[in-house]
PDB file of N, CA and C in Angstrom:
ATOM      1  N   UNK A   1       0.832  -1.203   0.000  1.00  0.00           N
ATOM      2  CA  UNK A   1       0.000   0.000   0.000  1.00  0.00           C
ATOM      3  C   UNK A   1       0.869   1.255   0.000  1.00  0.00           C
ATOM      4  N   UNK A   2       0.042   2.351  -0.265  1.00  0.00           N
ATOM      5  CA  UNK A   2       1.034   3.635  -0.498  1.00  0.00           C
ATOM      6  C   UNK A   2       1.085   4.191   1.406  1.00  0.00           C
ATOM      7  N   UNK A   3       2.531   4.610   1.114  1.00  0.00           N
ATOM      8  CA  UNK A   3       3.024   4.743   2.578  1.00  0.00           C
ATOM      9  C   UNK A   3       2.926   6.538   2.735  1.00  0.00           C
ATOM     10  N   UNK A   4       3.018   6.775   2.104  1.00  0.00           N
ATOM     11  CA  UNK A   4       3.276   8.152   1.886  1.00  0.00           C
ATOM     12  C   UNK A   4       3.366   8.710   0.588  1.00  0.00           C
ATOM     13  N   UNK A   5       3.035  10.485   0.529  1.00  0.00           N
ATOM     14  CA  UNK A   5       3.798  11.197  -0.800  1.00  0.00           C
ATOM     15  C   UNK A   5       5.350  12.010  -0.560  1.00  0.00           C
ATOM     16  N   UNK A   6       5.769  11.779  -1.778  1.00  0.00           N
ATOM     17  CA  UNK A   6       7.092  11.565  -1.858  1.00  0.00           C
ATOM     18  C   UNK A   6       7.398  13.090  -2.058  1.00  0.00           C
ATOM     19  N   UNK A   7       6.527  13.412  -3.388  1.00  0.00           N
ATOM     20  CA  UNK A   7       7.090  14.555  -4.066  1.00  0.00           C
ATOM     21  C   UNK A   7       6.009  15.418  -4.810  1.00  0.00           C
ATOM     22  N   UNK A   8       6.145  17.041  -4.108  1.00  0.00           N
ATOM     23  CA  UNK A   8       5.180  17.881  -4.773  1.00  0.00           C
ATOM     24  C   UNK A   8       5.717  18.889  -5.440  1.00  0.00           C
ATOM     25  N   UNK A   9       4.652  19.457  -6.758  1.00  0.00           N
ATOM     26  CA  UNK A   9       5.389  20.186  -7.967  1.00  0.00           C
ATOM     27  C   UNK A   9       5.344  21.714  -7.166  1.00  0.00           C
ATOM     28  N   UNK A  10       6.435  22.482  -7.010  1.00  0.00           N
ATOM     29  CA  UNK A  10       5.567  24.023  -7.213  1.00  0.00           C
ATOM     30  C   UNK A  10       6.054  24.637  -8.229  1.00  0.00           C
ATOM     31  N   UNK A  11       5.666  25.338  -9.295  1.00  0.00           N
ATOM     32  CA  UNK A  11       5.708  26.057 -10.321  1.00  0.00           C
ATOM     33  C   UNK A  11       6.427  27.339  -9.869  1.00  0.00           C
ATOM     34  N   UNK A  12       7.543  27.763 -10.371  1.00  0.00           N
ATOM     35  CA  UNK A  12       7.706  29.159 -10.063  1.00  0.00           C
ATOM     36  C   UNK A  12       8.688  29.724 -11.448  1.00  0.00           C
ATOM     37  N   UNK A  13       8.721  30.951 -11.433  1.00  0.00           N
ATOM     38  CA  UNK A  13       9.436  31.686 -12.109  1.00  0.00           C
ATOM     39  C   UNK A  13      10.885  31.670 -12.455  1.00  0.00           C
ATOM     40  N   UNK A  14      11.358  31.711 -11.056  1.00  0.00           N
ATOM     41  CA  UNK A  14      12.943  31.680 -10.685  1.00  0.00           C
ATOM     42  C   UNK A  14      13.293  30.596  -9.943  1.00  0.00           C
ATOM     43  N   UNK A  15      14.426  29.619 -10.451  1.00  0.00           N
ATOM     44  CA  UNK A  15      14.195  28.709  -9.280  1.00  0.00           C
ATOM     45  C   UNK A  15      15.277  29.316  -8.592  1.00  0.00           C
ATOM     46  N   UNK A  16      15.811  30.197  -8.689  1.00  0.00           N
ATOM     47  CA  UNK A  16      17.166  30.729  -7.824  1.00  0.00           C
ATOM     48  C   UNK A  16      16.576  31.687  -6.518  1.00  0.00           C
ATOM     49  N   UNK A  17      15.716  32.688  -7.053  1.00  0.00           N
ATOM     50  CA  UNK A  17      14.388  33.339  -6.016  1.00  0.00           C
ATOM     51  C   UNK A  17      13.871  32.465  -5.399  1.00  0.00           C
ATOM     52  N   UNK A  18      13.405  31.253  -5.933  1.00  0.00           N
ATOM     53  CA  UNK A  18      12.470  30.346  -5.340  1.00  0.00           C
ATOM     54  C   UNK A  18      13.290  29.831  -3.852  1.00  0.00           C
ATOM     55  N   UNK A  19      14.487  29.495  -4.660  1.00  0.00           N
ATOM     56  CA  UNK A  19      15.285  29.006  -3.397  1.00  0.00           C
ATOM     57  C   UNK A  19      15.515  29.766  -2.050  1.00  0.00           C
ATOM     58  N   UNK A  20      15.507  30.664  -2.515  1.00  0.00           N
ATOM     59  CA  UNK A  20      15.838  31.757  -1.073  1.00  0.00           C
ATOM     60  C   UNK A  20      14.309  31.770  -0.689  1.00  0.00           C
ATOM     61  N   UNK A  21      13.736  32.302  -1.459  1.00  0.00           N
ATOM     62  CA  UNK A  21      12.370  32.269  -0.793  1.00  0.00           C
ATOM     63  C   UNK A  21      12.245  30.900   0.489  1.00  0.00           C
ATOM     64  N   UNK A  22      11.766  29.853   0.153  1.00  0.00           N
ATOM     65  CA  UNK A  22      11.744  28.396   0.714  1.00  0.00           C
ATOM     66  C   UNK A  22      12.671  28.408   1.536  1.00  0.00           C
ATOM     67  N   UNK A  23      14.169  28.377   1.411  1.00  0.00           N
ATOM     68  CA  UNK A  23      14.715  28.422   2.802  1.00  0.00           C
ATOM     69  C   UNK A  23      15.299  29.427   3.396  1.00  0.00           C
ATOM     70  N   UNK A  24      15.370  30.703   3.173  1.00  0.00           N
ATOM     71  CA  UNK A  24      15.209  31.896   4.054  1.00  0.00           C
ATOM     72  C   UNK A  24      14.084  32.132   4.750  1.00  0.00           C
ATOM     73  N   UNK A  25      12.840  31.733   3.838  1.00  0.00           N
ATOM     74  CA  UNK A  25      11.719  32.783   4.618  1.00  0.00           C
ATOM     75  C   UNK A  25      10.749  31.453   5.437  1.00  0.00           C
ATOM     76  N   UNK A  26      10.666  30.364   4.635  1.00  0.00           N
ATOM     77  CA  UNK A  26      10.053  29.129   5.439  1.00  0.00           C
ATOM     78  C   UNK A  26      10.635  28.117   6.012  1.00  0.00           C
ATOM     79  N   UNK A  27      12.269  28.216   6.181  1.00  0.00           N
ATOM     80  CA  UNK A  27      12.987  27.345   6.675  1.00  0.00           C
ATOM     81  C   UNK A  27      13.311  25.657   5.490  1.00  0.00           C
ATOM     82  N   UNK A  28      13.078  25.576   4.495  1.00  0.00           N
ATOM     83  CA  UNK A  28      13.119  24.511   4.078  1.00  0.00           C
ATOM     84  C   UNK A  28      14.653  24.257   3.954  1.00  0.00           C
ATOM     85  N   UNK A  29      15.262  22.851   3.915  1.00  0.00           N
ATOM     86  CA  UNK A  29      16.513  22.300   3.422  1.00  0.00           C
ATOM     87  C   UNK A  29      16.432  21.909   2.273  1.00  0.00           C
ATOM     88  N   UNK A  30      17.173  22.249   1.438  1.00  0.00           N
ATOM     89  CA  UNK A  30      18.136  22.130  -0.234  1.00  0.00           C
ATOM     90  C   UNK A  30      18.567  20.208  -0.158  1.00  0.00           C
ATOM     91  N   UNK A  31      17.855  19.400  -0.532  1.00  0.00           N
ATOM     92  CA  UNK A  31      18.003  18.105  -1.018  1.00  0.00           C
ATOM     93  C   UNK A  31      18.653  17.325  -1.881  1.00  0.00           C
ATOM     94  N   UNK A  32      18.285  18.714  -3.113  1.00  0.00           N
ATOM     95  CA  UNK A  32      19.174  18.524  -4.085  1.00  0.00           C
ATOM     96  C   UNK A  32      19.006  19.558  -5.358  1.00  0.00           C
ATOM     97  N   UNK A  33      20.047  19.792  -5.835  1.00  0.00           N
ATOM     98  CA  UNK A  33      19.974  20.972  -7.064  1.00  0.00           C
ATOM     99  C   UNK A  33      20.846  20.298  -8.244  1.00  0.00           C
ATOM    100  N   UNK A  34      20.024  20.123  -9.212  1.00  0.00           N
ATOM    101  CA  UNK A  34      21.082  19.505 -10.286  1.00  0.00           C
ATOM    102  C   UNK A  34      20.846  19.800 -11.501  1.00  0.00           C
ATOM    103  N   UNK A  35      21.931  20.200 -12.358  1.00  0.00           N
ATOM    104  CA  UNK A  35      20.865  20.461 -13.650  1.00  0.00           C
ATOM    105  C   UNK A  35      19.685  19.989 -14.472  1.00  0.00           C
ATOM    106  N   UNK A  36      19.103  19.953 -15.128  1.00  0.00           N
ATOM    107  CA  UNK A  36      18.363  19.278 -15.816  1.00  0.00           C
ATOM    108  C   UNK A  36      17.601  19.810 -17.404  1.00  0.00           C
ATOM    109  N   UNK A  37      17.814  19.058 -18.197  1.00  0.00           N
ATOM    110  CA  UNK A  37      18.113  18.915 -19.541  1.00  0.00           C
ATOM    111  C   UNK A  37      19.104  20.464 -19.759  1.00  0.00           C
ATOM    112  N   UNK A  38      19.216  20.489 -21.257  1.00  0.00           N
ATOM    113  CA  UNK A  38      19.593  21.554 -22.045  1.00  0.00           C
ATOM    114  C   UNK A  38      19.566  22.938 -21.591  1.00  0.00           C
ATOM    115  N   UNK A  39      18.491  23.549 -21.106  1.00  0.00           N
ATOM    116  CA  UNK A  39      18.423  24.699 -20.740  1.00  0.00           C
ATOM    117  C   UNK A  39      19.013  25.308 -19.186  1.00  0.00           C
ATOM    118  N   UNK A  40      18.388  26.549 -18.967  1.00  0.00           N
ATOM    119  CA  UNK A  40      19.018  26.854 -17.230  1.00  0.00           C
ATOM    120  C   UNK A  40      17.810  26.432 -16.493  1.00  0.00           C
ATOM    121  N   UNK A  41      17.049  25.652 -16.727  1.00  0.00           N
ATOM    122  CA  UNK A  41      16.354  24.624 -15.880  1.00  0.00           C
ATOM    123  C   UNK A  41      17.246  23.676 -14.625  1.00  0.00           C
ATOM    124  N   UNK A  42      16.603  23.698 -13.624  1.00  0.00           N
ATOM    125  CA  UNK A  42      17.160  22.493 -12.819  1.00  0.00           C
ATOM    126  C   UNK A  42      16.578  21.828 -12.032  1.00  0.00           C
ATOM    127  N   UNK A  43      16.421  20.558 -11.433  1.00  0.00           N
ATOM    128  CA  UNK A  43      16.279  20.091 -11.043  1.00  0.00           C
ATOM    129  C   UNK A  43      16.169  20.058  -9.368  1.00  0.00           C
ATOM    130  N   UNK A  44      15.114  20.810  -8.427  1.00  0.00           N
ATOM    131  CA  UNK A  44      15.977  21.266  -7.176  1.00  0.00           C
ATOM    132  C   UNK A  44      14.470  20.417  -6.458  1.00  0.00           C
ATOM    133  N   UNK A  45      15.017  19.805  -5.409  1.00  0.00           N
ATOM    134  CA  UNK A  45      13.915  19.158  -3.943  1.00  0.00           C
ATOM    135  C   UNK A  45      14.375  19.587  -3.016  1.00  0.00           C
ATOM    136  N   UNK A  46      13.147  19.994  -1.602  1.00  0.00           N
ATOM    137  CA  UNK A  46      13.701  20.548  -0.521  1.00  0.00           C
ATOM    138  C   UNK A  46      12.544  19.921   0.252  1.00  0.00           C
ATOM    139  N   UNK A  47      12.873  20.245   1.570  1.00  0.00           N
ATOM    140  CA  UNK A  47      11.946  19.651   2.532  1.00  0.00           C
ATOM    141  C   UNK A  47      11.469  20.419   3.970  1.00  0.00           C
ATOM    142  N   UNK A  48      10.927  20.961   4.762  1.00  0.00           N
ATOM    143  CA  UNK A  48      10.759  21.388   5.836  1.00  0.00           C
ATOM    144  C   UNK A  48      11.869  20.282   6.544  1.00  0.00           C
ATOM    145  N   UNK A  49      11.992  20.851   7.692  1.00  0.00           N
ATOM    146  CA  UNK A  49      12.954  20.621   8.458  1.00  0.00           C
ATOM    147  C   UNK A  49      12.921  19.109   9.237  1.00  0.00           C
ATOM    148  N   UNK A  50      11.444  19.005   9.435  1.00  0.00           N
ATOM    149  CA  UNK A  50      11.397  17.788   9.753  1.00  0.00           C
ATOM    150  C   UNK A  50      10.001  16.862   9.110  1.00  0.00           C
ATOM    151  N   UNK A  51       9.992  16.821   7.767  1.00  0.00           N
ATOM    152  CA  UNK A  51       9.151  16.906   6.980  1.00  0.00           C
ATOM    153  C   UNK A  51       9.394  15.326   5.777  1.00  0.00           C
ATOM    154  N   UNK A  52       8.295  14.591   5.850  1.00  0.00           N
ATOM    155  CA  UNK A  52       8.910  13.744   4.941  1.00  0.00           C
ATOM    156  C   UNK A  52       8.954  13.474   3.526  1.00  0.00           C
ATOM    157  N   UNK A  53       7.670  14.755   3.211  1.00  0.00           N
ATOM    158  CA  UNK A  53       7.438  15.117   1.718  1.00  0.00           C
ATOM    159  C   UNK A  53       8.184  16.273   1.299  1.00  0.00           C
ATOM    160  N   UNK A  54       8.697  16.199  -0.096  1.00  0.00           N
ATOM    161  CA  UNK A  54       9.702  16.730  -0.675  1.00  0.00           C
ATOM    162  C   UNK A  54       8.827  17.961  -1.209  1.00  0.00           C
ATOM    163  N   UNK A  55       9.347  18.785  -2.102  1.00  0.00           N
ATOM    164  CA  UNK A  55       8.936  19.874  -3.039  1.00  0.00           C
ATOM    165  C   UNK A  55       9.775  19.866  -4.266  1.00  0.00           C
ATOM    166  N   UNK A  56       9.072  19.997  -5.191  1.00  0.00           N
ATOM    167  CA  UNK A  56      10.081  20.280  -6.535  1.00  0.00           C
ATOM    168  C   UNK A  56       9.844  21.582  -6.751  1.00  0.00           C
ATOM    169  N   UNK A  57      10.637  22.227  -6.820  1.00  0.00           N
ATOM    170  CA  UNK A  57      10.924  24.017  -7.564  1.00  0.00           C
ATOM    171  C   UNK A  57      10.586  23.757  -9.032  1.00  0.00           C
ATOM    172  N   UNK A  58       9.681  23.679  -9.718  1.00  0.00           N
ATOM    173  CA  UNK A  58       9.746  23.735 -11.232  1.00  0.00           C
ATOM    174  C   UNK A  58       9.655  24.910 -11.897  1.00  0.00           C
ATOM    175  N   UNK A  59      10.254  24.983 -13.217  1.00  0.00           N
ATOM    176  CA  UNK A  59      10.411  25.847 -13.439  1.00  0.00           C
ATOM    177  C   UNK A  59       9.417  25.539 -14.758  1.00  0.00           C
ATOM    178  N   UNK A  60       8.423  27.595 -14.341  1.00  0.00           N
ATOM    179  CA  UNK A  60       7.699  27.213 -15.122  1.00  0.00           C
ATOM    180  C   UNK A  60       8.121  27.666 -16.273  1.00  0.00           C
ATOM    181  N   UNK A  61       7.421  27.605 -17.666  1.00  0.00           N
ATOM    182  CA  UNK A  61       7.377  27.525 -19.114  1.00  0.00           C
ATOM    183  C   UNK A  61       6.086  28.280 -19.555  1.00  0.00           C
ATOM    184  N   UNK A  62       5.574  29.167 -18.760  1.00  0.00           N
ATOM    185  CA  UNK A  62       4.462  30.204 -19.113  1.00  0.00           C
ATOM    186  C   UNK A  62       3.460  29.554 -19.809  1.00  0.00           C
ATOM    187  N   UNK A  63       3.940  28.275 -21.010  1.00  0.00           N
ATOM    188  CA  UNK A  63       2.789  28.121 -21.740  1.00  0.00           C
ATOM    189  C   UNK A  63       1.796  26.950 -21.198  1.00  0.00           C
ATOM    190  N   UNK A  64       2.626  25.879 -20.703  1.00  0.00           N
ATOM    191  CA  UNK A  64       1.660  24.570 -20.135  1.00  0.00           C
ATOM    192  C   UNK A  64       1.894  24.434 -18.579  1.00  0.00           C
ATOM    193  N   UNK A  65       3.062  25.231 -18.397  1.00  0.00           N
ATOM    194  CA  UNK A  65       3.312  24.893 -16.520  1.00  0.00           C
ATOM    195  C   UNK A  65       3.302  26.415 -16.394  1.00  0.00           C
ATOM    196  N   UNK A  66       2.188  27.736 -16.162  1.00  0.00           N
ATOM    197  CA  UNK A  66       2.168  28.338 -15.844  1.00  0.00           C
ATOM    198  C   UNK A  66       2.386  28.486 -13.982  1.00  0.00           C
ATOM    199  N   UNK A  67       3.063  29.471 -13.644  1.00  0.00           N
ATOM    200  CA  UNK A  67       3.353  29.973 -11.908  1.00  0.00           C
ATOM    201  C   UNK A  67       2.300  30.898 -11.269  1.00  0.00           C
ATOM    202  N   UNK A  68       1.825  30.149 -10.095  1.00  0.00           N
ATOM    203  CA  UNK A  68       0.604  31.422  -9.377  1.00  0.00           C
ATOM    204  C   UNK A  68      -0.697  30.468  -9.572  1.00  0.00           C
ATOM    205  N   UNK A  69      -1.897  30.811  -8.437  1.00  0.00           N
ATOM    206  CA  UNK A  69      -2.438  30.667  -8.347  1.00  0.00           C
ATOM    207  C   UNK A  69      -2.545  29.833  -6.678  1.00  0.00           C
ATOM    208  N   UNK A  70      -3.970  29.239  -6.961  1.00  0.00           N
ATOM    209  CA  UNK A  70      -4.002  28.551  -5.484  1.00  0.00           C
ATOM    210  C   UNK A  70      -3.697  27.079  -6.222  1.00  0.00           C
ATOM    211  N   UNK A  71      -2.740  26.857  -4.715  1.00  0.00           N
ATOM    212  CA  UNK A  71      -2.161  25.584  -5.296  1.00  0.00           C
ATOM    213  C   UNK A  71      -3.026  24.399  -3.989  1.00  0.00           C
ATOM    214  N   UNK A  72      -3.146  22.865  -4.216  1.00  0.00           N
ATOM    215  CA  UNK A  72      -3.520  22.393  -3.335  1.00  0.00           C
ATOM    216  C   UNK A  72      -2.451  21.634  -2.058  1.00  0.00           C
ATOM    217  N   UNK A  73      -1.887  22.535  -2.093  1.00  0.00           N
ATOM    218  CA  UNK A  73      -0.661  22.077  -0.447  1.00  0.00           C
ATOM    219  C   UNK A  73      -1.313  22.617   0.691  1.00  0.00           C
ATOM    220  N   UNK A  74      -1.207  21.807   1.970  1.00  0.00           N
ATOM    221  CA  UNK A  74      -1.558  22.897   3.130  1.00  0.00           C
ATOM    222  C   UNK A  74      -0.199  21.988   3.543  1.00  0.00           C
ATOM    223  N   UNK A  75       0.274  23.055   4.334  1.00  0.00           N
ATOM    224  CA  UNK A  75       1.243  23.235   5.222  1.00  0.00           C
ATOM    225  C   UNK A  75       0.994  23.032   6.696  1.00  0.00           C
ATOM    226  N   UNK A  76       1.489  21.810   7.529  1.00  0.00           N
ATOM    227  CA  UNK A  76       0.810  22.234   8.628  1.00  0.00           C
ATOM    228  C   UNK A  76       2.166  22.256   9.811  1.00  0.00           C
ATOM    229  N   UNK A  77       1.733  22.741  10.568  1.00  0.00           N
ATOM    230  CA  UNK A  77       2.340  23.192  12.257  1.00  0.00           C
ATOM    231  C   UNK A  77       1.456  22.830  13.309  1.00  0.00           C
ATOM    232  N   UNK A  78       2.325  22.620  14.598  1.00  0.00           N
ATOM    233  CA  UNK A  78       1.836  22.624  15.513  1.00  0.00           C
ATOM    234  C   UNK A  78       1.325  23.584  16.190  1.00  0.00           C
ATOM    235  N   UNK A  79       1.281  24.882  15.563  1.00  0.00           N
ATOM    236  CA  UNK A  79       0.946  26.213  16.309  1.00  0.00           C
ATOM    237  C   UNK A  79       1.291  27.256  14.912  1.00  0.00           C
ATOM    238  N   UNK A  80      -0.683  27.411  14.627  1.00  0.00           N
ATOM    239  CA  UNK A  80      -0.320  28.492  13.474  1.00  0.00           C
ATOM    240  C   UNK A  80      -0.762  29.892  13.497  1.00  0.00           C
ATOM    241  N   UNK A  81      -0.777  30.458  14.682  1.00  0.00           N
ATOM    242  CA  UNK A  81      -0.477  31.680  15.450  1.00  0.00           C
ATOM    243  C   UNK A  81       1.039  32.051  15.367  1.00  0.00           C
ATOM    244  N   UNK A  82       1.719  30.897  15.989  1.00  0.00           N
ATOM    245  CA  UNK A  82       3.027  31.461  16.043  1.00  0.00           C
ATOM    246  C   UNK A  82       3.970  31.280  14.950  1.00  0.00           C
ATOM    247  N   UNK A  83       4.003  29.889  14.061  1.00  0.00           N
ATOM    248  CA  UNK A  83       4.500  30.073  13.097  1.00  0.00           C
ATOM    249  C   UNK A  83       3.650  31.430  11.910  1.00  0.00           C
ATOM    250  N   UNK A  84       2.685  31.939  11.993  1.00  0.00           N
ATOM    251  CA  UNK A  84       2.044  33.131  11.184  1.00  0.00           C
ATOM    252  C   UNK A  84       2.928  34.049  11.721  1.00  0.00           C
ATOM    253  N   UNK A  85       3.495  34.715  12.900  1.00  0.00           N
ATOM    254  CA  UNK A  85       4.017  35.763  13.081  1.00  0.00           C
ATOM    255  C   UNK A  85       5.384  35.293  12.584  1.00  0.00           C
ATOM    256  N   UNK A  86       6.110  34.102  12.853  1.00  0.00           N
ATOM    257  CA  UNK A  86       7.411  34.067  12.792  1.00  0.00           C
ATOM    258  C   UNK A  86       7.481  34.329  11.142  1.00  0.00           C
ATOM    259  N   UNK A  87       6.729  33.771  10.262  1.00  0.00           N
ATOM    260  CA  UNK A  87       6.978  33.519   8.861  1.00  0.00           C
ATOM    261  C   UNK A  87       6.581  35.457   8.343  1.00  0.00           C
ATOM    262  N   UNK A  88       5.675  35.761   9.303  1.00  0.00           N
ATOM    263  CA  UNK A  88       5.471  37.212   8.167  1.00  0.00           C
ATOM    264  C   UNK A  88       6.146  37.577   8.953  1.00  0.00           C
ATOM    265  N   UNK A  89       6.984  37.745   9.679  1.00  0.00           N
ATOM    266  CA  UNK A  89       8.591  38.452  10.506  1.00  0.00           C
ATOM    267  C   UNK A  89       9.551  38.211   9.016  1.00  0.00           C
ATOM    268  N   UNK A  90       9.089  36.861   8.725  1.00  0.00           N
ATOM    269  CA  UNK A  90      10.394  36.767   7.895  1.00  0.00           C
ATOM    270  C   UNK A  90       9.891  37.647   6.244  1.00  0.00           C
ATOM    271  N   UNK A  91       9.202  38.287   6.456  1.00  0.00           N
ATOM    272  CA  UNK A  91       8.507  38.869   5.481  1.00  0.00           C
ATOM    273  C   UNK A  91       7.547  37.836   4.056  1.00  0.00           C
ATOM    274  N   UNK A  92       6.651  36.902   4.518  1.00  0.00           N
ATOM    275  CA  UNK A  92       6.083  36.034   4.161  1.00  0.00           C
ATOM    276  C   UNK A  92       4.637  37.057   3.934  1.00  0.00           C
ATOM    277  N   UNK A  93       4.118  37.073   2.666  1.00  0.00           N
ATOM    278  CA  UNK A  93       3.096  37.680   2.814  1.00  0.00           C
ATOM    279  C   UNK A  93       1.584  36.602   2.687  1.00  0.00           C
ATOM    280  N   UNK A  94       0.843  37.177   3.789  1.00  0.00           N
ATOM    281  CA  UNK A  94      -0.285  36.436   4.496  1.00  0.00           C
ATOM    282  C   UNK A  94      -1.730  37.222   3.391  1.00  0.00           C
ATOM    283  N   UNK A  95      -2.198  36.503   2.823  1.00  0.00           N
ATOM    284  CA  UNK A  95      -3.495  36.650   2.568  1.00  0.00           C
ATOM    285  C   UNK A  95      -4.403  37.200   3.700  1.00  0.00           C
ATOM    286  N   UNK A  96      -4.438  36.393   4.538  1.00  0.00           N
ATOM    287  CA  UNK A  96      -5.513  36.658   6.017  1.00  0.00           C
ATOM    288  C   UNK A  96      -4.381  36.921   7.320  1.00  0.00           C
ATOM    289  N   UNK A  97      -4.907  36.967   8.512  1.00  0.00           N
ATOM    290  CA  UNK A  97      -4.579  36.356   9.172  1.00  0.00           C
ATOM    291  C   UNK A  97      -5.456  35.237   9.807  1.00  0.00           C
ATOM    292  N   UNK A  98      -4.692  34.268  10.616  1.00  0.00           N
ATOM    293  CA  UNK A  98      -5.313  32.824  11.112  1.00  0.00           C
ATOM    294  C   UNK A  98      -6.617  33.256  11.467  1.00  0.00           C
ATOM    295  N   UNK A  99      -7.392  32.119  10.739  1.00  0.00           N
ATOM    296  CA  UNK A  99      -9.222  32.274  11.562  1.00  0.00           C
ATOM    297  C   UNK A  99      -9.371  30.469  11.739  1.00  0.00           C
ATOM    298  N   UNK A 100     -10.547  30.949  12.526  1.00  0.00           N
ATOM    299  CA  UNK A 100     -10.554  29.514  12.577  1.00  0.00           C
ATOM    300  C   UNK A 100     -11.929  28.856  11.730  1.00  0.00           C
ATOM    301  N   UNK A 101     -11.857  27.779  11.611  1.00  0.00           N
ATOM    302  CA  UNK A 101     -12.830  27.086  10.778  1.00  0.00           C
ATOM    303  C   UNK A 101     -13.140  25.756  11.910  1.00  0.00           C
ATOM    304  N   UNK A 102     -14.569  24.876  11.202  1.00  0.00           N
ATOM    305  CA  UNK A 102     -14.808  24.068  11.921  1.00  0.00           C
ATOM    306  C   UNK A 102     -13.304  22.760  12.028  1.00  0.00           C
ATOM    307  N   UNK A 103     -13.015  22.683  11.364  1.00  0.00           N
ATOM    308  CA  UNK A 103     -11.687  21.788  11.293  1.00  0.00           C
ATOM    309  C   UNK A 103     -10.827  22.241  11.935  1.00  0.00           C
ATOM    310  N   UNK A 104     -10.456  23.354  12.042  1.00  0.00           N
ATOM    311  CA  UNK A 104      -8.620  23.880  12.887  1.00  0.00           C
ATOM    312  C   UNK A 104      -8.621  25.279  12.595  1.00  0.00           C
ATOM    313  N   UNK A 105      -7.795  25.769  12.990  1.00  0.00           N
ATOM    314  CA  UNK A 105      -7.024  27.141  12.562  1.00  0.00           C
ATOM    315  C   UNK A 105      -6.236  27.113  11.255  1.00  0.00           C
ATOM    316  N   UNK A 106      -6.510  28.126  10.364  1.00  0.00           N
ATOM    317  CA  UNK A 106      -5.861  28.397   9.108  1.00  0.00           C
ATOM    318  C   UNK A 106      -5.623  29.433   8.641  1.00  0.00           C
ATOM    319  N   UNK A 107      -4.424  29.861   7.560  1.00  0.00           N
ATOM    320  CA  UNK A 107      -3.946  31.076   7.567  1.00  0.00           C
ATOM    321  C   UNK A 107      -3.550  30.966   5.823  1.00  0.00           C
ATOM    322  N   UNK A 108      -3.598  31.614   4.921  1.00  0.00           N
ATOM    323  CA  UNK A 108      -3.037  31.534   3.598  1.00  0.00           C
ATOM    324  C   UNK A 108      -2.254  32.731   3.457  1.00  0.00           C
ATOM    325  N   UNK A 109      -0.958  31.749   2.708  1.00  0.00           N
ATOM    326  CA  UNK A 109       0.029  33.105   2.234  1.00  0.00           C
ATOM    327  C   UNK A 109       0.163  32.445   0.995  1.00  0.00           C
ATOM    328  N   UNK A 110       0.989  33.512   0.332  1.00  0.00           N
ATOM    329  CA  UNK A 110       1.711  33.108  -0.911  1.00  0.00           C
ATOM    330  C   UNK A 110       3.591  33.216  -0.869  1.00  0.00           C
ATOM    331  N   UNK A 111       3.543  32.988  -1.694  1.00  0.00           N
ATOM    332  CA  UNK A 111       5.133  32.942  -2.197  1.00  0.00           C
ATOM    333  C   UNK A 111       5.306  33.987  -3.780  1.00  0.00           C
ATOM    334  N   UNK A 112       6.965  33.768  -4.049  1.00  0.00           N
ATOM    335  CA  UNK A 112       7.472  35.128  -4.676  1.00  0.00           C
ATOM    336  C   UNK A 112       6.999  34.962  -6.166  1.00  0.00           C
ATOM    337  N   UNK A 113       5.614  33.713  -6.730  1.00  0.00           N
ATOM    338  CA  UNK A 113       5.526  33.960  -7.588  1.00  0.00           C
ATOM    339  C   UNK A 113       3.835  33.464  -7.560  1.00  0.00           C
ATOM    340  N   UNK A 114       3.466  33.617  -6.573  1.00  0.00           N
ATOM    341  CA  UNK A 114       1.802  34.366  -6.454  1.00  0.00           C
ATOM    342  C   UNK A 114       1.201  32.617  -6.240  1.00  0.00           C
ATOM    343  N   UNK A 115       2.204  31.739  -6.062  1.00  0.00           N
ATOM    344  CA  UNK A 115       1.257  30.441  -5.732  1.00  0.00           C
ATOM    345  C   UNK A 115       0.709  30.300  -4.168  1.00  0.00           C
ATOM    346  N   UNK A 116      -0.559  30.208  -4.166  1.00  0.00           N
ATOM    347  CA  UNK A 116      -0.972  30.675  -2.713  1.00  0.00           C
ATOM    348  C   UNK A 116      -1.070  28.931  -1.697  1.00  0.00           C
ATOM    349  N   UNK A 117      -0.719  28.651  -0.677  1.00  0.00           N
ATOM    350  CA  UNK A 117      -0.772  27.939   0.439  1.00  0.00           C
ATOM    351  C   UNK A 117      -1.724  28.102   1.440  1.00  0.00           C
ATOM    352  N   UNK A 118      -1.933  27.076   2.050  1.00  0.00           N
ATOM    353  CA  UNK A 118      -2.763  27.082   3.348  1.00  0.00           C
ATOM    354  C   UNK A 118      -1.401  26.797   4.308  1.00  0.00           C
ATOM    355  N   UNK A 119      -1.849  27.447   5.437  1.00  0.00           N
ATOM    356  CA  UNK A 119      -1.166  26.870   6.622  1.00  0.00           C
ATOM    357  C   UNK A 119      -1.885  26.814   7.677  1.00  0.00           C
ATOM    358  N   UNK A 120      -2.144  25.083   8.356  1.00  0.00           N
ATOM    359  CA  UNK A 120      -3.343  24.786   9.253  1.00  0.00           C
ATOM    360  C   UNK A 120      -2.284  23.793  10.219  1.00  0.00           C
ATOM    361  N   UNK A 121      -3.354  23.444  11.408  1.00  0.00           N
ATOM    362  CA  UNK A 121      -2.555  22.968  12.122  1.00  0.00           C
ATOM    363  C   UNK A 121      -3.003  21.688  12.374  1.00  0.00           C
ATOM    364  N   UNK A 122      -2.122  20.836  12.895  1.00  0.00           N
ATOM    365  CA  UNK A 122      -2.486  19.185  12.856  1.00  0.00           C
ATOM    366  C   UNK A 122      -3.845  18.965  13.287  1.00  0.00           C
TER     367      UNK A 122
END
């Protein structure tokens, strides 16, 4: 049976921006960066810190892998009060701030190329 997901796409513009973005402003670790095919495309996975699903930085191609929008990731924490202040400290920009819903507390931001996240808590 499936144990887990391994690996999720995010579309972005820059994967060099992207990178700082992800682990300056949300803490993620660099897995791996490698080229990939012909162009200045590459190949990059990262992970939250203690996280067992990966991220791919893709780079988009405007025409079939467009960047932005709401994407379906939620992000979660054990406390999303405090990771909300720590992340828009790190200048993370927040759609809302945390409300709560019948399920949990939730908060949406985006990233440096308009793909928007949930962040909810376990």
């Amino acid at each position: 049976m499936i144990s887990h997901i391994k690996l999720v796409n995010i579309v972005v513009k820059n994967q060099q921006d992207a990178i700082a973005f992800y682990t300056e402003k949300l803490g993620f670790k660099v897995i791996v960066d490698e080229p990939l095919g012909n162009d200045d495309a590459r190949w990059i996975e990262l992970k939250p810190p203690q996280g067992q699903t990966r991220i791919i930085l893709l780079k988009s191609d405007q025409q079939y892998v467009p960047a932005g929008g709401l994407s379906n990731i939620v992000f979660t924490t054990d406390n999303v009060e405090q990771t909300y202040f720590k992340l828009k400290t790190n200048g993370v920009l927040f759609k809302e701030p945390p409300n709560k819903q019948p399920w949990g507390l939730s908060a949406q931001f985006e990233d440096l190329d308009g793909n928007i996240f949930v962040l909810a808590s376990n």
